[in-house]
PDB file of N, CA and C in Angstrom:
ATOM      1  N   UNK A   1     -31.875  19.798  27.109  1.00  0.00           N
ATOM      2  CA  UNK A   1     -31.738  20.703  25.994  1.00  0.00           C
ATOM      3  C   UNK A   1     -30.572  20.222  25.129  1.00  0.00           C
ATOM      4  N   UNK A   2     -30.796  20.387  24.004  1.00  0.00           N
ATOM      5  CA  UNK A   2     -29.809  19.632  23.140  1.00  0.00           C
ATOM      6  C   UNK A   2     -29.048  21.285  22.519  1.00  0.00           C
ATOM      7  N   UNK A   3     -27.483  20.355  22.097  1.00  0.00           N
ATOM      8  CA  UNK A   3     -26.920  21.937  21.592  1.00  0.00           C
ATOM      9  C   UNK A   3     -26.895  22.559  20.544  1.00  0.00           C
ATOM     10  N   UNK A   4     -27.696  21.913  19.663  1.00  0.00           N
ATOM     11  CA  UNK A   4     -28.064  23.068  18.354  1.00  0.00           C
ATOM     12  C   UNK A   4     -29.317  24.501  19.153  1.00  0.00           C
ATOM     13  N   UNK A   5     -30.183  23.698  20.513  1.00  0.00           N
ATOM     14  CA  UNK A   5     -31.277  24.739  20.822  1.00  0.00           C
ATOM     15  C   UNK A   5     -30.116  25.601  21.484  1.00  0.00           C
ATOM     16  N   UNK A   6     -29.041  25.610  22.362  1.00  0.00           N
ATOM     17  CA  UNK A   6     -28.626  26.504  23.019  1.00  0.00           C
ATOM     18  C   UNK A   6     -28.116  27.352  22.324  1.00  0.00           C
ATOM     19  N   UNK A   7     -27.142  26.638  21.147  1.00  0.00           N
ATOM     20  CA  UNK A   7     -26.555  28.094  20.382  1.00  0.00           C
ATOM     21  C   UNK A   7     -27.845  28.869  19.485  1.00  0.00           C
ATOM     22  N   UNK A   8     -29.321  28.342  19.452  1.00  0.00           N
ATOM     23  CA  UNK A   8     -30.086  29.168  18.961  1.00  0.00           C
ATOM     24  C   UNK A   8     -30.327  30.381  19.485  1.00  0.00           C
ATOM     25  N   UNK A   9     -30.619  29.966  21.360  1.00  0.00           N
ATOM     26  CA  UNK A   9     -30.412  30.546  22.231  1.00  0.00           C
ATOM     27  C   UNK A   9     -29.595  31.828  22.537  1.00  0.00           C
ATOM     28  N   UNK A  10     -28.625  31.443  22.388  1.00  0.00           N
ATOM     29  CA  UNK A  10     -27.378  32.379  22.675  1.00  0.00           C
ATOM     30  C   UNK A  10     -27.490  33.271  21.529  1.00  0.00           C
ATOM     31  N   UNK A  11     -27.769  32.895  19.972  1.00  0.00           N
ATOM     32  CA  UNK A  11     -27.557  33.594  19.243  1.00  0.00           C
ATOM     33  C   UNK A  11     -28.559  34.960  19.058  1.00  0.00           C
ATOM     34  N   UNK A  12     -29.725  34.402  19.131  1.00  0.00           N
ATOM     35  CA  UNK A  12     -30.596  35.673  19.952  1.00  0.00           C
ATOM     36  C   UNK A  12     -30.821  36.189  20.240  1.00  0.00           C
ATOM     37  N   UNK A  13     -29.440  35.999  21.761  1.00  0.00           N
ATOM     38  CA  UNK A  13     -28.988  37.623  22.696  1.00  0.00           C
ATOM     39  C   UNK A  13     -28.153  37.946  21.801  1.00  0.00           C
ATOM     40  N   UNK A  14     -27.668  38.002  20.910  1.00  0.00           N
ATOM     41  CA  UNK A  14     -26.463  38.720  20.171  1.00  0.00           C
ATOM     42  C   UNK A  14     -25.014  38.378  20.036  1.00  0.00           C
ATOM     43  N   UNK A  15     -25.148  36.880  20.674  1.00  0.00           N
ATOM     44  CA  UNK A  15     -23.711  36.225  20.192  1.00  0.00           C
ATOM     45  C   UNK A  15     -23.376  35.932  18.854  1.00  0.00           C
ATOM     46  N   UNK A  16     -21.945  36.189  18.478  1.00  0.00           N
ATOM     47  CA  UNK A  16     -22.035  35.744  17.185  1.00  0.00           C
ATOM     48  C   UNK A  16     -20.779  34.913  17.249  1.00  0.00           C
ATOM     49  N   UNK A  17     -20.932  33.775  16.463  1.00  0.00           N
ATOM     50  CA  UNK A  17     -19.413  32.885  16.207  1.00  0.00           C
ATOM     51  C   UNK A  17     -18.340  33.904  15.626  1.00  0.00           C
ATOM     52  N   UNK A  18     -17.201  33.665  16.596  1.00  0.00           N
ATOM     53  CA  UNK A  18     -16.204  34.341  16.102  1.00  0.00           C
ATOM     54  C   UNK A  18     -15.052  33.524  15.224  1.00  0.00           C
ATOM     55  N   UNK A  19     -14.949  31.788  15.978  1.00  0.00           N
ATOM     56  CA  UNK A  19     -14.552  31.119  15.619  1.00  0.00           C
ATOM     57  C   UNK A  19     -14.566  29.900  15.125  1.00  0.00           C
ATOM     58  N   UNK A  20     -14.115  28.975  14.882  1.00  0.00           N
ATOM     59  CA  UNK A  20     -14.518  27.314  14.835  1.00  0.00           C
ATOM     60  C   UNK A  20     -13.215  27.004  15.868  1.00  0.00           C
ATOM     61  N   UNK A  21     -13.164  26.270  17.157  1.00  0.00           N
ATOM     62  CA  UNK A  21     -12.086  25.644  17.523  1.00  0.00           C
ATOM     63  C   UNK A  21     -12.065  24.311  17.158  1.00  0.00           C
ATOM     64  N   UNK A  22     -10.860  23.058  17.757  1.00  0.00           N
ATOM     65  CA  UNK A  22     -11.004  22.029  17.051  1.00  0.00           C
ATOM     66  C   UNK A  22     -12.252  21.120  17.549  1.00  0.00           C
ATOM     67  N   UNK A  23     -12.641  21.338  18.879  1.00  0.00           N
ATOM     68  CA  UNK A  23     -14.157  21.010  19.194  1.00  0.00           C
ATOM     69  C   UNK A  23     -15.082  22.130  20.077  1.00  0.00           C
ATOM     70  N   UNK A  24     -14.817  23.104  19.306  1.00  0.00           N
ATOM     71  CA  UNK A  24     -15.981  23.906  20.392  1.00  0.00           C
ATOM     72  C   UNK A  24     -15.898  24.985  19.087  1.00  0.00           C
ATOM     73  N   UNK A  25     -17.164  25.674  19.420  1.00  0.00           N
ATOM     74  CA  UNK A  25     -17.269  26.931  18.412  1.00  0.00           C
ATOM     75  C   UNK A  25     -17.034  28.099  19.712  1.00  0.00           C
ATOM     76  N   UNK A  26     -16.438  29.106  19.058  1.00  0.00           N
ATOM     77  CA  UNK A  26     -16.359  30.138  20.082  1.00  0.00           C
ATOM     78  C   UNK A  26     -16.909  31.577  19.653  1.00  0.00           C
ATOM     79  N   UNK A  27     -18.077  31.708  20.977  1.00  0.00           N
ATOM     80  CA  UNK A  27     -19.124  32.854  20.543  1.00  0.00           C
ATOM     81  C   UNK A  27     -18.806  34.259  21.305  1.00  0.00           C
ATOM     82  N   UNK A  28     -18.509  35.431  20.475  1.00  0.00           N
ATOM     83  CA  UNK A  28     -18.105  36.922  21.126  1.00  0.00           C
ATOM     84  C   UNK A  28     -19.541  37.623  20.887  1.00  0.00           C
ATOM     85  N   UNK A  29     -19.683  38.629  22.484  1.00  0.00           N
ATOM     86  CA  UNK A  29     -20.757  39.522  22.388  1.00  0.00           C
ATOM     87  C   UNK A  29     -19.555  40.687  22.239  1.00  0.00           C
ATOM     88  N   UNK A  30     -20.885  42.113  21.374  1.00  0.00           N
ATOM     89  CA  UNK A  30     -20.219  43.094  21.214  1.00  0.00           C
ATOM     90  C   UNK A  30     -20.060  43.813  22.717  1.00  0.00           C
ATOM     91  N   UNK A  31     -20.586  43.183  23.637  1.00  0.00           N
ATOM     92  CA  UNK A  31     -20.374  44.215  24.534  1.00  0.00           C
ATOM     93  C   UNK A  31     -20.288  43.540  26.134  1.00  0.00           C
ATOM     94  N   UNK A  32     -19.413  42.599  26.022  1.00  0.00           N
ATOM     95  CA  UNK A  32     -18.684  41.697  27.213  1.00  0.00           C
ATOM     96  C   UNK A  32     -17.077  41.205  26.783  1.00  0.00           C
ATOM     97  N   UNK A  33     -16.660  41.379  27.299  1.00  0.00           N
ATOM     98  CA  UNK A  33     -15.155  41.079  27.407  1.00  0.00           C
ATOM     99  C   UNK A  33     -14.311  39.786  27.062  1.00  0.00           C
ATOM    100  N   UNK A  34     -15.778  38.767  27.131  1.00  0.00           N
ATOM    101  CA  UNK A  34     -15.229  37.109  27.459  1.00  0.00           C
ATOM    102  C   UNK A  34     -15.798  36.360  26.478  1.00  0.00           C
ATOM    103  N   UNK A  35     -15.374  35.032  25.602  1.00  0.00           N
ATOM    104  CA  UNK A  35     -15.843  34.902  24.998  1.00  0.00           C
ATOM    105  C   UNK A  35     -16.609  33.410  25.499  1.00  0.00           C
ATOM    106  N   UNK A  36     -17.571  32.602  25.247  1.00  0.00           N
ATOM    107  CA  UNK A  36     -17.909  31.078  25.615  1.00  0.00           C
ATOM    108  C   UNK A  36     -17.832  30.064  24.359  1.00  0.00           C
ATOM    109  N   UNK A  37     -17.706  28.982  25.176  1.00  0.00           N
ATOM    110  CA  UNK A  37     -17.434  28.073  24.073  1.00  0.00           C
ATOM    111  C   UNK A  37     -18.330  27.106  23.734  1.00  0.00           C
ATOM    112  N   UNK A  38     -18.885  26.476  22.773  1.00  0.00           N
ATOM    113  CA  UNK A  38     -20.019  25.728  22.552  1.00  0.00           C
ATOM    114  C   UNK A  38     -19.681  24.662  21.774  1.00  0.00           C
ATOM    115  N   UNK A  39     -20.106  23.273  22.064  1.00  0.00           N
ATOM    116  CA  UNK A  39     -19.326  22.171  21.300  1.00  0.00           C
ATOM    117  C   UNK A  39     -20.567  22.313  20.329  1.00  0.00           C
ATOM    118  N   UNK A  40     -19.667  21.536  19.522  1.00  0.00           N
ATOM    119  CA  UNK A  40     -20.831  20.998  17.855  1.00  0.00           C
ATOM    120  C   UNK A  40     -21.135  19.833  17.872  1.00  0.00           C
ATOM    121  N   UNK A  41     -21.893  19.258  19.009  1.00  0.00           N
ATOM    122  CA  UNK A  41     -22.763  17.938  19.091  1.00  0.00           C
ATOM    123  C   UNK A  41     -24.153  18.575  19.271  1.00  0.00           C
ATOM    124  N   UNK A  42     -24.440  18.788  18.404  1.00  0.00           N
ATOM    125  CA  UNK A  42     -26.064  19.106  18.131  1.00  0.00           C
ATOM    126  C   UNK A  42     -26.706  18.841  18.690  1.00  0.00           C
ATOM    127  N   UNK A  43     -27.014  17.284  17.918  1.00  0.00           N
ATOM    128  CA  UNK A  43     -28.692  16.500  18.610  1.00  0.00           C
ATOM    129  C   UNK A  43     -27.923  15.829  19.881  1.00  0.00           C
ATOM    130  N   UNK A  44     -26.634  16.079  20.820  1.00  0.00           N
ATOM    131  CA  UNK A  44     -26.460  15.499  22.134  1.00  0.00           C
ATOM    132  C   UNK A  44     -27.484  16.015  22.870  1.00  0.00           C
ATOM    133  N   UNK A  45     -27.409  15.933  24.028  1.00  0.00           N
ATOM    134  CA  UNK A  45     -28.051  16.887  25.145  1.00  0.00           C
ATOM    135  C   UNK A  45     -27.169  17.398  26.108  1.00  0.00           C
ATOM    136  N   UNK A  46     -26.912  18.495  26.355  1.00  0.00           N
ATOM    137  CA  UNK A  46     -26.102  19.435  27.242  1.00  0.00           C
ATOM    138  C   UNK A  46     -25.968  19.070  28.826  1.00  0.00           C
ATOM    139  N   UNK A  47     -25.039  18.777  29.781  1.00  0.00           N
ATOM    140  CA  UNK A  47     -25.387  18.161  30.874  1.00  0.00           C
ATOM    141  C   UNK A  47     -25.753  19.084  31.405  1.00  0.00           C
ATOM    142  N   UNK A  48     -26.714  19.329  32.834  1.00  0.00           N
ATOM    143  CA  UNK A  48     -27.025  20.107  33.676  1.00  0.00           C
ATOM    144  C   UNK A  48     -26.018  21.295  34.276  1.00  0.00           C
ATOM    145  N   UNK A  49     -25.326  20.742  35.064  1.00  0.00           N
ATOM    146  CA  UNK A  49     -24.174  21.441  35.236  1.00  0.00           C
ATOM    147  C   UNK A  49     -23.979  22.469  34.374  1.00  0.00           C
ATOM    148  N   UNK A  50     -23.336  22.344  33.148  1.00  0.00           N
ATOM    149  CA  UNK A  50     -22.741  23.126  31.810  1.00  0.00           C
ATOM    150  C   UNK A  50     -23.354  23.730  31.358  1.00  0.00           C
ATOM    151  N   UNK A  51     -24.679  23.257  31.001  1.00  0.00           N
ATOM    152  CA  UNK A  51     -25.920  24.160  30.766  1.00  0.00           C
ATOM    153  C   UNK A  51     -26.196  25.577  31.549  1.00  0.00           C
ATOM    154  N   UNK A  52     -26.379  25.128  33.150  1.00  0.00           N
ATOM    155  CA  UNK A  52     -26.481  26.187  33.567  1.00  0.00           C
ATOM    156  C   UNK A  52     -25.124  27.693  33.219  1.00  0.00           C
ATOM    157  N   UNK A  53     -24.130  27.379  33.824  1.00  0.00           N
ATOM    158  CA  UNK A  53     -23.399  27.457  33.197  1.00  0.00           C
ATOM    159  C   UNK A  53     -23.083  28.528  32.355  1.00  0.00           C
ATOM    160  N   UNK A  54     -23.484  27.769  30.976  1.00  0.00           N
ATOM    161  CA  UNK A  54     -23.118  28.562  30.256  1.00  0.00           C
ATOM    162  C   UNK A  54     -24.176  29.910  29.466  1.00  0.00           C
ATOM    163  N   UNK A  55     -25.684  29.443  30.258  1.00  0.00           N
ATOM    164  CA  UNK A  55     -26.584  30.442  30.365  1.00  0.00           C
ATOM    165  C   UNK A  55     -26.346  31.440  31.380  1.00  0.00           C
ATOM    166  N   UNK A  56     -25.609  31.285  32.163  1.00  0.00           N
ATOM    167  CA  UNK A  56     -25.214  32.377  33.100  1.00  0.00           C
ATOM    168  C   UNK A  56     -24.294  33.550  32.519  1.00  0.00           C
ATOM    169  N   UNK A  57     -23.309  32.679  31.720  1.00  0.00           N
ATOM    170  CA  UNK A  57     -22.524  33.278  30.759  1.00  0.00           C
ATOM    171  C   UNK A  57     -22.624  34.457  30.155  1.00  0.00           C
ATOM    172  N   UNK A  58     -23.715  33.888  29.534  1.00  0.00           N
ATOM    173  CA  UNK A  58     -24.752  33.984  28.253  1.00  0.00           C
ATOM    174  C   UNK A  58     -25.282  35.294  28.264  1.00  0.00           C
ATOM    175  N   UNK A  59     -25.850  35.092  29.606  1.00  0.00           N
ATOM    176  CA  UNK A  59     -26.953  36.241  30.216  1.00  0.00           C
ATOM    177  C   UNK A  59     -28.681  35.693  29.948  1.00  0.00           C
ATOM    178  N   UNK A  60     -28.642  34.995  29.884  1.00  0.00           N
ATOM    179  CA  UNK A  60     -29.854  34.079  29.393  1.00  0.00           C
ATOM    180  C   UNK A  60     -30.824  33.453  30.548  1.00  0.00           C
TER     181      UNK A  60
END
């Protein structure tokens, strides 16, 4: 999965960018405490590991 599909993903459930960091975008739900971070390499592909991850996060 590459990371323009995950933050499509995420955005979906109701994440919204709160921020730009200097390499990660950082996404707040209205109704979880924590925020996750998502790099801006698009067409990369997400490693396994991280992926999972950060769909767990997610709630996804």
């Amino acid at each position: 999965m590459k990371w323009s599909e995950l933050r499509k993903m995420v955005e979906e459930k109701g994440w919204y960018l709160q921020r730009h960091g200097s390499k990660h975008d950082v996404y707040r739900h209205p109704d979880k405490n924590y925020h996750i971070e998502i790099e801006r390499h698009n067409s990369k592909e997400v490693a396994t590991g991280l992926l999972y991850r950060i769909k767990k996060q997610a709630g996804l």
